[in-house]
Protein backbone atom coordinates (compact mmCIF):
# COMPACT_ATOMS: atom_id res chain seq x y z
CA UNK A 1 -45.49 29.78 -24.05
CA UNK A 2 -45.53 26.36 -25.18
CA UNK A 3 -48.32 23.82 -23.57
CA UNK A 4 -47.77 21.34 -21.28
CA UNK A 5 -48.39 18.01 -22.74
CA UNK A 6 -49.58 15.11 -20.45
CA UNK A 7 -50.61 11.34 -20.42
CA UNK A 8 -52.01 8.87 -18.39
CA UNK A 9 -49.91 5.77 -17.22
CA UNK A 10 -50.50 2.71 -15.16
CA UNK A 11 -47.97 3.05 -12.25
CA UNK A 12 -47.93 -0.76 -12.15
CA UNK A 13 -47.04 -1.78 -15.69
CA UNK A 14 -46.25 1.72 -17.29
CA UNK A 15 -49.21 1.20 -20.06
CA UNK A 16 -49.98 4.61 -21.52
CA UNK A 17 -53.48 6.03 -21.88
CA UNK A 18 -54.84 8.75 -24.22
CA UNK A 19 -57.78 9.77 -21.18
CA UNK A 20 -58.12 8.26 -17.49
CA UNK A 21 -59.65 5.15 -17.13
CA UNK A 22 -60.52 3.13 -13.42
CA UNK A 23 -58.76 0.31 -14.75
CA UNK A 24 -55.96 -0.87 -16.77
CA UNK A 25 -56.45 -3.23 -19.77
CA UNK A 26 -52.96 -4.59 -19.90
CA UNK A 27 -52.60 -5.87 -16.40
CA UNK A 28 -55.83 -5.31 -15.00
CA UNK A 29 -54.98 -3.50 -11.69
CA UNK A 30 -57.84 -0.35 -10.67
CA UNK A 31 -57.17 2.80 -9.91
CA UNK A 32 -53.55 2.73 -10.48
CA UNK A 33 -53.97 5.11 -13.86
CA UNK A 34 -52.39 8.49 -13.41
CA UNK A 35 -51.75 11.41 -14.84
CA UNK A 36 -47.91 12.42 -16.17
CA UNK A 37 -46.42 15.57 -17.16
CA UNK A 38 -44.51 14.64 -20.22
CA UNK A 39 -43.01 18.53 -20.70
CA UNK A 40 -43.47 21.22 -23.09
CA UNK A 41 -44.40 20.82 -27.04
CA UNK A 42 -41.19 22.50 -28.46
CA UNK A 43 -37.94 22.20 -27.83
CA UNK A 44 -35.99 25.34 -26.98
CA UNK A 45 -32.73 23.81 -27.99
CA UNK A 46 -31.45 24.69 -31.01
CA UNK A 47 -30.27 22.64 -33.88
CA UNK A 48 -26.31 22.82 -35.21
CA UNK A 49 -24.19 20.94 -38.17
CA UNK A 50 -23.82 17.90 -35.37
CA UNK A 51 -27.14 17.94 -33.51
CA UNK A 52 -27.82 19.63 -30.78
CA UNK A 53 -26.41 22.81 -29.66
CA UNK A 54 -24.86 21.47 -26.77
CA UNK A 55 -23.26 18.08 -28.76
CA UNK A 56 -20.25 20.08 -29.66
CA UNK A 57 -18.73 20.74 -26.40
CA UNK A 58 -19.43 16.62 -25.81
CA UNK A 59 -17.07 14.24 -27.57
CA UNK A 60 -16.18 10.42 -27.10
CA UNK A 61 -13.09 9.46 -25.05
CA UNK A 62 -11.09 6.45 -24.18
CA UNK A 63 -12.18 5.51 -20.70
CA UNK A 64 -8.37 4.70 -19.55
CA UNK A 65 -8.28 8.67 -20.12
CA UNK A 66 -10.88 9.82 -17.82
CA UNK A 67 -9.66 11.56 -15.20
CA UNK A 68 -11.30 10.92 -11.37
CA UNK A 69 -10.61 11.22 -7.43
CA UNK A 70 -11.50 8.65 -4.88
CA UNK A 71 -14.11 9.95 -3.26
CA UNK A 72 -14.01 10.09 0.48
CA UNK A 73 -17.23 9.22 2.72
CA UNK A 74 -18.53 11.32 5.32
CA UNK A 75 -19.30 8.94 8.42
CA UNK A 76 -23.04 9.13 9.76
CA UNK A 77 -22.31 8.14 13.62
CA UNK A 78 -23.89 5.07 13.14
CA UNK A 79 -22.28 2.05 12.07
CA UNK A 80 -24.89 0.39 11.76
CA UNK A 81 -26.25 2.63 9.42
CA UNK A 82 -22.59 3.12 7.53
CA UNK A 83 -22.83 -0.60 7.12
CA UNK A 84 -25.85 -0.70 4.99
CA UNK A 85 -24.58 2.47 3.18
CA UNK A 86 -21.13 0.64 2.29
CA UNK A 87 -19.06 2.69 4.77
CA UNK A 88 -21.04 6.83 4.67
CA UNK A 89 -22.02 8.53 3.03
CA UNK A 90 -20.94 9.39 -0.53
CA UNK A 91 -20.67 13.32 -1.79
CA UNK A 92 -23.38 13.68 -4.41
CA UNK A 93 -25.69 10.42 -3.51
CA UNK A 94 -28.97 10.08 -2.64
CA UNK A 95 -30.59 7.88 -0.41
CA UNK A 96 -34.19 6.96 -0.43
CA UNK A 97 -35.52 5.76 2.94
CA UNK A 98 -38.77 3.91 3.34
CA UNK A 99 -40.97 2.07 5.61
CA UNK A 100 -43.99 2.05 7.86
CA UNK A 101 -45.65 4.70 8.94
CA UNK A 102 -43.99 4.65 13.09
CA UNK A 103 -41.02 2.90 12.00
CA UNK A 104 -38.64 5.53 12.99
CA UNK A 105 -37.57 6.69 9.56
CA UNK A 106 -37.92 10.42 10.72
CA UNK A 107 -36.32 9.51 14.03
CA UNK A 108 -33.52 7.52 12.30
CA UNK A 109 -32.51 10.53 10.13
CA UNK A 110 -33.12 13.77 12.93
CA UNK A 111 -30.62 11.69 14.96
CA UNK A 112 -28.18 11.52 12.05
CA UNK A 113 -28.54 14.89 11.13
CA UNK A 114 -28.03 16.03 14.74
CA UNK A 115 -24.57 14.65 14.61
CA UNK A 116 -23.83 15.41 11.22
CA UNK A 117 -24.71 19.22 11.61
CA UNK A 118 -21.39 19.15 14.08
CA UNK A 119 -18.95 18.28 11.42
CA UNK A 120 -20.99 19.68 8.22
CA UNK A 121 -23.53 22.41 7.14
CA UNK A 122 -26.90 20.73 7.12
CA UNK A 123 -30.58 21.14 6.43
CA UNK A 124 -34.14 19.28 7.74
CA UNK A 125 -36.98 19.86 4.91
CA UNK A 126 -40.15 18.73 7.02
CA UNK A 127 -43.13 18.90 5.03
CA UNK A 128 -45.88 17.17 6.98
CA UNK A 129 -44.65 18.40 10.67
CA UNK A 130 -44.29 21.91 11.92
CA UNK A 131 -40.84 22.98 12.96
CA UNK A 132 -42.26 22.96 16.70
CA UNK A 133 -43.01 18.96 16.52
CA UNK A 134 -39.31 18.43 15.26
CA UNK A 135 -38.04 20.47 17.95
CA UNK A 136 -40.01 18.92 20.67
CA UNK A 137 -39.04 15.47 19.11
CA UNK A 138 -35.61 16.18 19.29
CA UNK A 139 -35.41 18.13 22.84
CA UNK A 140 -37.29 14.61 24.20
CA UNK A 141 -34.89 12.63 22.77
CA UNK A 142 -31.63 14.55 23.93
CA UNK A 143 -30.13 15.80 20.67
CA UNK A 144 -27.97 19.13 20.19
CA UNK A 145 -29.76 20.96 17.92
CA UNK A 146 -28.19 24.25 17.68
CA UNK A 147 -26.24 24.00 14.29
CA UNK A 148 -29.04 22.36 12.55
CA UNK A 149 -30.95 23.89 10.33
CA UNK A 150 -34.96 23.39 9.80
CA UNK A 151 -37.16 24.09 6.65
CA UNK A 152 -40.68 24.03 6.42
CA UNK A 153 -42.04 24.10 2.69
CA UNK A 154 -43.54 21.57 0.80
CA UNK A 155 -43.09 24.18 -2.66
CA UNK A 156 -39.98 22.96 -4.88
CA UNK A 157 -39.22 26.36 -5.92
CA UNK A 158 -39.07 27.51 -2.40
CA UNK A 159 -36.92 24.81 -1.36
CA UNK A 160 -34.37 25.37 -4.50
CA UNK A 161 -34.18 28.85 -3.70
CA UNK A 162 -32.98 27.79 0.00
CA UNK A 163 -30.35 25.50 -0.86
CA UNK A 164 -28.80 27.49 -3.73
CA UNK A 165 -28.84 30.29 -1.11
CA UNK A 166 -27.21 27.96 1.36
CA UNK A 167 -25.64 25.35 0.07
CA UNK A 168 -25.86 22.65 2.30
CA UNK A 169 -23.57 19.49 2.56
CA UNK A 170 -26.65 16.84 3.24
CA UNK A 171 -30.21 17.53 3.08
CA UNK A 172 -33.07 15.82 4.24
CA UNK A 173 -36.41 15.91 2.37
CA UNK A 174 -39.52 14.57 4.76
CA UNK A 175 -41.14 13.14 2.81
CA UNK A 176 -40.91 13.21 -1.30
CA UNK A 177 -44.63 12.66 -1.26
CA UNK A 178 -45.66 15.78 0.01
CA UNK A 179 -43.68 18.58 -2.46
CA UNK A 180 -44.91 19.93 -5.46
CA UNK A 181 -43.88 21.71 -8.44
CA UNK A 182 -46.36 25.06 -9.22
CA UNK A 183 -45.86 24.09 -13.28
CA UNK A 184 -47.43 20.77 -12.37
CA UNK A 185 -51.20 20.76 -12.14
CA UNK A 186 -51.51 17.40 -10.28
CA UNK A 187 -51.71 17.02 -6.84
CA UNK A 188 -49.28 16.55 -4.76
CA UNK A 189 -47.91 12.82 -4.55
CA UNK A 190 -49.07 11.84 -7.93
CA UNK A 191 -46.89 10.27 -9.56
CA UNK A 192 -45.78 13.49 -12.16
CA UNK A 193 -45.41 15.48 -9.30
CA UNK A 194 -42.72 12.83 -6.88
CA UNK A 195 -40.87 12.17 -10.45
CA UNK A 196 -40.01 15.96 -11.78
CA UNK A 197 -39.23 16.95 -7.88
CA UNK A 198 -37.34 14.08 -7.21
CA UNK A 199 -35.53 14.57 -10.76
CA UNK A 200 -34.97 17.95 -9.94
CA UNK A 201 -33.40 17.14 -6.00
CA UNK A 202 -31.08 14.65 -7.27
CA UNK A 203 -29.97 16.86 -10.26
CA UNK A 204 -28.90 19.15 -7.70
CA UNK A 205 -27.51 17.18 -5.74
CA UNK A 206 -25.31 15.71 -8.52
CA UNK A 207 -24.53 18.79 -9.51
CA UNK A 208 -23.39 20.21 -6.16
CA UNK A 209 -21.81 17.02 -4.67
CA UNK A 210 -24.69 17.85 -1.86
CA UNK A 211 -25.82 14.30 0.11
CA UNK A 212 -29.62 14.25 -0.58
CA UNK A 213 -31.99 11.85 2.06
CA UNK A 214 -35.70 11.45 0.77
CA UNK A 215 -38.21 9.84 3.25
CA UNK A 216 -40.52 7.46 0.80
CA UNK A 217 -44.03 6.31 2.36
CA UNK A 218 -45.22 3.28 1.33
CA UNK A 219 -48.34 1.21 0.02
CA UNK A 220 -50.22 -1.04 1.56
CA UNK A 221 -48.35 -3.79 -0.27
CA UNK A 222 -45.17 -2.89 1.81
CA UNK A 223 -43.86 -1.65 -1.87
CA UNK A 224 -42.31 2.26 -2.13
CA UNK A 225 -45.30 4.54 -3.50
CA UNK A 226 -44.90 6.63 -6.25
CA UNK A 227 -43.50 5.97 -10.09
CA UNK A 228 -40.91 2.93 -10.24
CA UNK A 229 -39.07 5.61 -12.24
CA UNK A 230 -38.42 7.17 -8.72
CA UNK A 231 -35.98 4.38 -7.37
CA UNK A 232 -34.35 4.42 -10.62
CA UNK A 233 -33.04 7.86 -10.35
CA UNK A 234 -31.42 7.71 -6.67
CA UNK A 235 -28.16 5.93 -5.61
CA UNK A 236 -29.43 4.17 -2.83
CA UNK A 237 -32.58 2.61 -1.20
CA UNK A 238 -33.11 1.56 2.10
CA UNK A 239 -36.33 -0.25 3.50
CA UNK A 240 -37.10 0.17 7.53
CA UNK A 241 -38.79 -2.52 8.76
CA UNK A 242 -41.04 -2.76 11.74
CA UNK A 243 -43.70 -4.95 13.66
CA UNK A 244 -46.25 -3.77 15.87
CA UNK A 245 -44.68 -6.19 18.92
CA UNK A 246 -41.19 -5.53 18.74
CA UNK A 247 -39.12 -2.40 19.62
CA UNK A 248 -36.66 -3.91 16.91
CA UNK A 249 -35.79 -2.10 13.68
CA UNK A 250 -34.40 -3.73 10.60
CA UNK A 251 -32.80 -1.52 7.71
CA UNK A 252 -32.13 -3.36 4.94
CA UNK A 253 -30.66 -2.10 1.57
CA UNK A 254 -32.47 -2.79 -1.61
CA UNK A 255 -30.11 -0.82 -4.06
CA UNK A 256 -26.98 0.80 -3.64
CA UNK A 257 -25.00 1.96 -6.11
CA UNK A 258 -21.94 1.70 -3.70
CA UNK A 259 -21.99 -0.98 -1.03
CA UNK A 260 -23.53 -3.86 -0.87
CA UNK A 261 -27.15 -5.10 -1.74
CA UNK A 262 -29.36 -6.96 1.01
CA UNK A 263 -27.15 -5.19 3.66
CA UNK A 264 -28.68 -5.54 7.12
CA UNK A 265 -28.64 -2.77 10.07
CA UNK A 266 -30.46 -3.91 13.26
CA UNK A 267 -32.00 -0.68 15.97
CA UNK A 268 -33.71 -1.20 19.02
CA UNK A 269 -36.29 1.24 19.92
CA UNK A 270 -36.05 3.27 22.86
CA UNK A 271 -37.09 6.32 24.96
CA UNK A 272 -33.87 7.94 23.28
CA UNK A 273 -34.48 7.20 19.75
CA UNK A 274 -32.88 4.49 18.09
CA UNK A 275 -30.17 2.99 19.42
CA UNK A 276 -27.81 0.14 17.17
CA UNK A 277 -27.77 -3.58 17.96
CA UNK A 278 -23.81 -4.26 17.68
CA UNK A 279 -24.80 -8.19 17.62
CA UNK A 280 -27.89 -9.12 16.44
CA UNK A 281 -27.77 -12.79 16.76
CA UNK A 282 -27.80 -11.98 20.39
CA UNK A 283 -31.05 -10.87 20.18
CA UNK A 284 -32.42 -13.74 18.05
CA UNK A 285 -30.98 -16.44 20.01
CA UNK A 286 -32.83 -16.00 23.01
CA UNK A 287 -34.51 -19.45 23.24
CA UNK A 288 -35.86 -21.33 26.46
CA UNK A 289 -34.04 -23.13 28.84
CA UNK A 290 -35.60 -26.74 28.06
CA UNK A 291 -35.15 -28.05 24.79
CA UNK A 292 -38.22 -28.09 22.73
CA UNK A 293 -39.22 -30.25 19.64
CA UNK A 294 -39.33 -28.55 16.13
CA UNK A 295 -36.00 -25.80 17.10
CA UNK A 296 -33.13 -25.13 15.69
CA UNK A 297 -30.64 -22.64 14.79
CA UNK A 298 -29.03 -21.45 11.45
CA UNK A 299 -26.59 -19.06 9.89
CA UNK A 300 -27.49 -17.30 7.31
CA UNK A 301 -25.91 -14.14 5.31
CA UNK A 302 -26.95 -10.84 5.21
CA UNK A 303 -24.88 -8.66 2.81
CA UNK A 304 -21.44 -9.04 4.36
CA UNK A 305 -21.99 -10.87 7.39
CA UNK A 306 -23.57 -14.03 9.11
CA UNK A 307 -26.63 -13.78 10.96
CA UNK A 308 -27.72 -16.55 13.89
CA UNK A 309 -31.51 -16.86 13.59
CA UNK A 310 -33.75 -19.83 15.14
CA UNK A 311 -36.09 -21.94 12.71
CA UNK A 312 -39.02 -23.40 14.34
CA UNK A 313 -41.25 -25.87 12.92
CA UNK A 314 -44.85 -27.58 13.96
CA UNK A 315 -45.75 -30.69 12.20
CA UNK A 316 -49.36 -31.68 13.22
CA UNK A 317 -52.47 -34.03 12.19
CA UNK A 318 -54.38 -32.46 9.40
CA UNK A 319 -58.34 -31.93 9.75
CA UNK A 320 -58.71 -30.52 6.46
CA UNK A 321 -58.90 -32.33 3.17
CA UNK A 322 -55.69 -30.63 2.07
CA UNK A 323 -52.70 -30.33 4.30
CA UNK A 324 -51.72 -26.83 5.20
CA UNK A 325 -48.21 -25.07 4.79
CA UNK A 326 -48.36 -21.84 6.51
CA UNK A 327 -44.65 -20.02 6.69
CA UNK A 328 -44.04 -16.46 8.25
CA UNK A 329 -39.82 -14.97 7.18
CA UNK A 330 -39.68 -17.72 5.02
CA UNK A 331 -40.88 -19.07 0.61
CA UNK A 332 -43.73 -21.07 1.02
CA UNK A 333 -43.50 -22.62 -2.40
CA UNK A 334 -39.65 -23.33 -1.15
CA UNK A 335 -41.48 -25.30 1.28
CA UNK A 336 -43.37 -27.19 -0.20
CA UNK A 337 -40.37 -28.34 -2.44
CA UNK A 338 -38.20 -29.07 0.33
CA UNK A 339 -40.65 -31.44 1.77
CA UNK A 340 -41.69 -32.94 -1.33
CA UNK A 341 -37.27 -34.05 -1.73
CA UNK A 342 -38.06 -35.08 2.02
CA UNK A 343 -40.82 -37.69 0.66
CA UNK A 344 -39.10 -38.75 -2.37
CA UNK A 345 -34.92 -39.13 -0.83
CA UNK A 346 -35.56 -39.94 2.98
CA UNK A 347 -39.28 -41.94 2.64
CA UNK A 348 -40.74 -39.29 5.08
CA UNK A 349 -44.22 -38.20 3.82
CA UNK A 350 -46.18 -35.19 5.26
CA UNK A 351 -48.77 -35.43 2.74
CA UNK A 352 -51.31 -35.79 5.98
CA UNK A 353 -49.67 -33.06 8.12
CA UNK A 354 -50.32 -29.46 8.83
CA UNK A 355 -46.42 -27.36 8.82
CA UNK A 356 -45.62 -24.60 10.10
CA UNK A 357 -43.09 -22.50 9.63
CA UNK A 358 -41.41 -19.44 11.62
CA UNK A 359 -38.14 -17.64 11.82
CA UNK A 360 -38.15 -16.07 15.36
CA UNK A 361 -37.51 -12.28 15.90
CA UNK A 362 -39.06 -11.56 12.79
CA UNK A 363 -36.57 -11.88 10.08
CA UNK A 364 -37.16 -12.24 6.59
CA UNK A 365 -34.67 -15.58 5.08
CA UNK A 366 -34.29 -15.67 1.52
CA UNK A 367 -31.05 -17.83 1.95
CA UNK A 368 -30.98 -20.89 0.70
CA UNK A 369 -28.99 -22.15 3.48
CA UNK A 370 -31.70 -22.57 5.60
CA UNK A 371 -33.15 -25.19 3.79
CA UNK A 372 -31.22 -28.20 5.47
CA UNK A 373 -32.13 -26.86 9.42
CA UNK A 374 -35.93 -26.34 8.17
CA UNK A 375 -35.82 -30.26 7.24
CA UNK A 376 -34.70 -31.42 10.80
CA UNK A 377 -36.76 -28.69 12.42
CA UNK A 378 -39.88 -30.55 11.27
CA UNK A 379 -38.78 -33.73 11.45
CA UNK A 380 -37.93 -32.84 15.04
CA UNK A 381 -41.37 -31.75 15.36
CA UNK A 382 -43.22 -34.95 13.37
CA UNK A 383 -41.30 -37.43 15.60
CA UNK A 384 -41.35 -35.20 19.11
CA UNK A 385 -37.63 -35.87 19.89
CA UNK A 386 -35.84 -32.43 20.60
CA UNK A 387 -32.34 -31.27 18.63
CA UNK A 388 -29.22 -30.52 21.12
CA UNK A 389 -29.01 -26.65 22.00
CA UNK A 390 -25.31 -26.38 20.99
CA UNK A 391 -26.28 -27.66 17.24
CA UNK A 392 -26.29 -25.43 14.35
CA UNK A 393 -27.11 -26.49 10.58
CA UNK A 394 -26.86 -24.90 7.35
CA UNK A 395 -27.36 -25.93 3.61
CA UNK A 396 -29.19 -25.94 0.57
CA UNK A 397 -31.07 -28.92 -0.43
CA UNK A 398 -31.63 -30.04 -4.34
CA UNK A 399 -34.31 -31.84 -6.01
CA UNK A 400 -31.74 -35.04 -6.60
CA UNK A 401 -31.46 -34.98 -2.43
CA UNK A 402 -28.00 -33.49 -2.77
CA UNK A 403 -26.97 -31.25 -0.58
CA UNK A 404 -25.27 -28.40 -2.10
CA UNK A 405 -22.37 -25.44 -0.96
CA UNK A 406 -23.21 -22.37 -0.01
CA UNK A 407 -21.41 -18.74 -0.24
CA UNK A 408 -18.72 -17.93 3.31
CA UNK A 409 -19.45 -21.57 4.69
CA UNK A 410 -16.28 -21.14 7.15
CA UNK A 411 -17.24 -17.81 7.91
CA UNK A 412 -20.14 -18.84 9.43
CA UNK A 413 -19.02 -21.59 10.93
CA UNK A 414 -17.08 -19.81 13.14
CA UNK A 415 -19.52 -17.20 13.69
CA UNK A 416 -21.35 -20.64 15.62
CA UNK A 417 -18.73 -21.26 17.57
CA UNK A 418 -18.22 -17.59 18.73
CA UNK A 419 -21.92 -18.04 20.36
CA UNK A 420 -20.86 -21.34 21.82
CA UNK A 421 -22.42 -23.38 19.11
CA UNK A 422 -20.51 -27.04 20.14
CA UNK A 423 -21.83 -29.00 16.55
CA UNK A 424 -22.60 -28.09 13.07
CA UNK A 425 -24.07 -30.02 10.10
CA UNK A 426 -23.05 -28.19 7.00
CA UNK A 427 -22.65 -29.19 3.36
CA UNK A 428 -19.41 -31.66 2.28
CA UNK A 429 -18.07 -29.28 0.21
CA UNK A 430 -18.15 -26.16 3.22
CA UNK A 431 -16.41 -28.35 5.78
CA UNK A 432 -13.00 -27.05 6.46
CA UNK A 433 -10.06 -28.74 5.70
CA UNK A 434 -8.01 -27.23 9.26
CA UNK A 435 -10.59 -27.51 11.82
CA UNK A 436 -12.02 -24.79 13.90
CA UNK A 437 -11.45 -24.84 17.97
CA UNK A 438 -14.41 -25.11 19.89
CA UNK A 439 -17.08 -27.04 17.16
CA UNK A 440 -17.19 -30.31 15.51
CA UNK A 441 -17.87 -30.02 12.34
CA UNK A 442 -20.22 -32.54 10.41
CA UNK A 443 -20.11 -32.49 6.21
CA UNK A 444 -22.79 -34.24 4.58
CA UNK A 445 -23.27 -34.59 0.75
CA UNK A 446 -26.71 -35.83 0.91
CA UNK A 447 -30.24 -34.95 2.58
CA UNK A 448 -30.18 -38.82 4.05
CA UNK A 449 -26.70 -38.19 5.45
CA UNK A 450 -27.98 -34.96 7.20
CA UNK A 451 -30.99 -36.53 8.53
CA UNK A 452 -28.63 -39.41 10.23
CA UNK A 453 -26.40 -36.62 11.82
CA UNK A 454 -28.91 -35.43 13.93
């Protein structure tokens, strides 16, 4: 029998050691060395004429030739869940699904599988609860469980053994961290062990057009754990993300070979399990009565639609030698840019000012457009004059002081005025040419113009 070879890698930067070490000379990190299982010494396939044995039965083709079906998606039940998938689920995918530990990722998918097992054959793999903690999960939250089917077995080889047995349409593994090849002397979770059983799952399900769901924990960082190989190999990852004060539930898409990327779903958190938010700039928008200093409200995009979130800003007196820019959903180094074009185009320092920065409900902005609404949300703040309630802004803001397009301006626009949004101040170039019932619509080409708006 030929030996196992191993190494040792660096999960973080994937430099290769001859022995373990606590730290990693190329990029420093500790304790992120680990042992990998690189497979046996010899090869056991033999050579021909061409190559390999198997190279003969392979041969190059014109792609106009290859032959393929459309492939039809199974729906989940939950649209909001088909939305960040691209519309189901695909035959032969697999989904990684991460998060928090409480976020609801186990939740999430017993609830799917419930109604799933009514249309397809189906199977739960829970390796760190008992069969009896599923079931008294899922009797508490009302699901009809009597067509699906429950594993418990954290040994590959068992599990393989099951579904080639079975043959289940979609699978669910919970979680990839705890299974374990008996070939594989590492423990369980390491980082040889999550790659050759996660290679092994999604050769299967490749194979066997079977959907395959992997729950993912995750590090203290917020990151996936395990090998960076891992999200490599599957089709699709989705994040679940959670705070501590809010029964709200964001699933957002990070890859997905079949939909779109940055995809948002929205749950609420109740005694039932998860339940969808059909709007969720509903639930962002709900702002006081009075009108406050420092507010204001924004559309951004999330995958393939707009999103209503409020900005709100606090501009205060320093008592430090050094201002201080503290941001929570938003870039803080996109911060301090923006208000550095605010000193240099409109004459409006802050260079003795403490900002603060918030997007309410707890939503993450990387959009650009939120750059223009940020500006008049502090300088609302600095100059204690509040912004009208039925005013909406959107916009990205260069370093000349231009301000500059963004991507489905009229989209969003009318995605205002559906939440009876009466004014918006959006880039020049976005205005629309036929205007929209119900909002006035205010283009501005420069960050002067947009500060005279409000």
């Amino acid at each position: 029998m030929a030996k196992t070879k191993t190494a040792f890698v660096c999960t973080d930067c994937g430099a290769d050691y001859s022995k373990w070490a606590g730290q990693c000379t190329a990029c420093q990190a500790w304790n992120t060395i680990s042992e990998v299982r690189l497979g046996s010494g010899k090869r056991s396939v033999s050579h021909t004429r061409s190559g390999y044995a198997g190279a003969a039965n392979s041969r190059a083709q014109v792609l106009s030739d290859v032959e393929f079906t459309e492939l039809e998606r199974r729906k989940t039940g939950f649209a909001e869940l088909d939305r960040v998938l691209g519309g189901g689920l695909v035959p032969g995918s697999s989904i990684l699904i991460g998060g928090d530990p409480g976020a609801g990722k186990s939740t999430l998918l017993l609830q799917v599988m419930c109604a799933l097992s009514e249309q397809a054959e189906t199977l739960y793999v829970t390796g760190e609860e008992s069969p009896q903690q599923v079931a008294m999960r899922a009797r508490r939250l009302g699901l009809k469980t009597d067509k699906l089917k429950i594993l418990a077995e954290t040994s590959l080889e068992s599990l393989m053994a099951q579904v080639e047995n079975d043959r289940p349409a979609i699978i669910v593994v919970d979680s990839i961290q705890v299974m374990y090849r008996e070939d594989i002397t590492s423990a369980p979770g390491s980082v040889s062990q999550v790659r050759e059983c996660a290679a092994d799952l999604v050769r299967f399900a490749k194979q066997t057009e079977t959907v395959l769901f992997l729950v993912g924990h995750v590090t203290k960082e917020g990151n996936l754990a395990g090998p960076r190989v891992l999200e490599h190999m599957i089709d699709c990852s989705l994040m679940l993300d959670s705070s501590s004060d809010s029964r709200y539930r964001m699933l957002r898409s990070q890859k997905n070979r079949f939909g779109a990327v940055n995809e948002l779903g929205v749950f609420a958190m109740a005694d039932t399990g998860l339940k969808e938010v059909s709007n969720p700039s509903a639930i962002f928008l709900t702002r006081a009565e009075e009108e406050s200093p420092g507010s204001l409200v924004t559309v951004i995009w999330e995958g393939t639609r707009p999103l209503l979130v409020e900005l709100q800003a606090l501009v205060d007196d320093t008592h430090y030698n050094s201002p201080r820019r503290v941001v929570v959903g938003l870039d803080q180094n996109r911060l301090a840019m923006l208000l550095a074009a605010l000193h240099r185009h409109a004459g409006i320092a802050l260079s003795d000012q403490d900002v603060f920065a918030n997007v309410v409900g707890g939503v993450k902005v990387t959009d650009t457009s939120a750059d223009v609404p940020l500006l008049l949300a502090a300088l609302s703040s600095l100059r204690s004059r509040a912004l009208p309630k039925d005013l909406v802004a959107f916009g990205e803001v260069g370093l000349t002081g231009e301000i500059r397009p963004v991507a489905n301006g009229q989209e969003r626009i009318r995605a205002a005025a559906m939440h009876g949004f009466r004014r918006a101040i959006v880039p020049l170039a976005n205005k629309p040419k036929k205007a929209i019932e119900g909002i006035e619509v205010i283009g501005v080409k420069s960050l002067s113009e947009a500060l005279d708006a409000t």
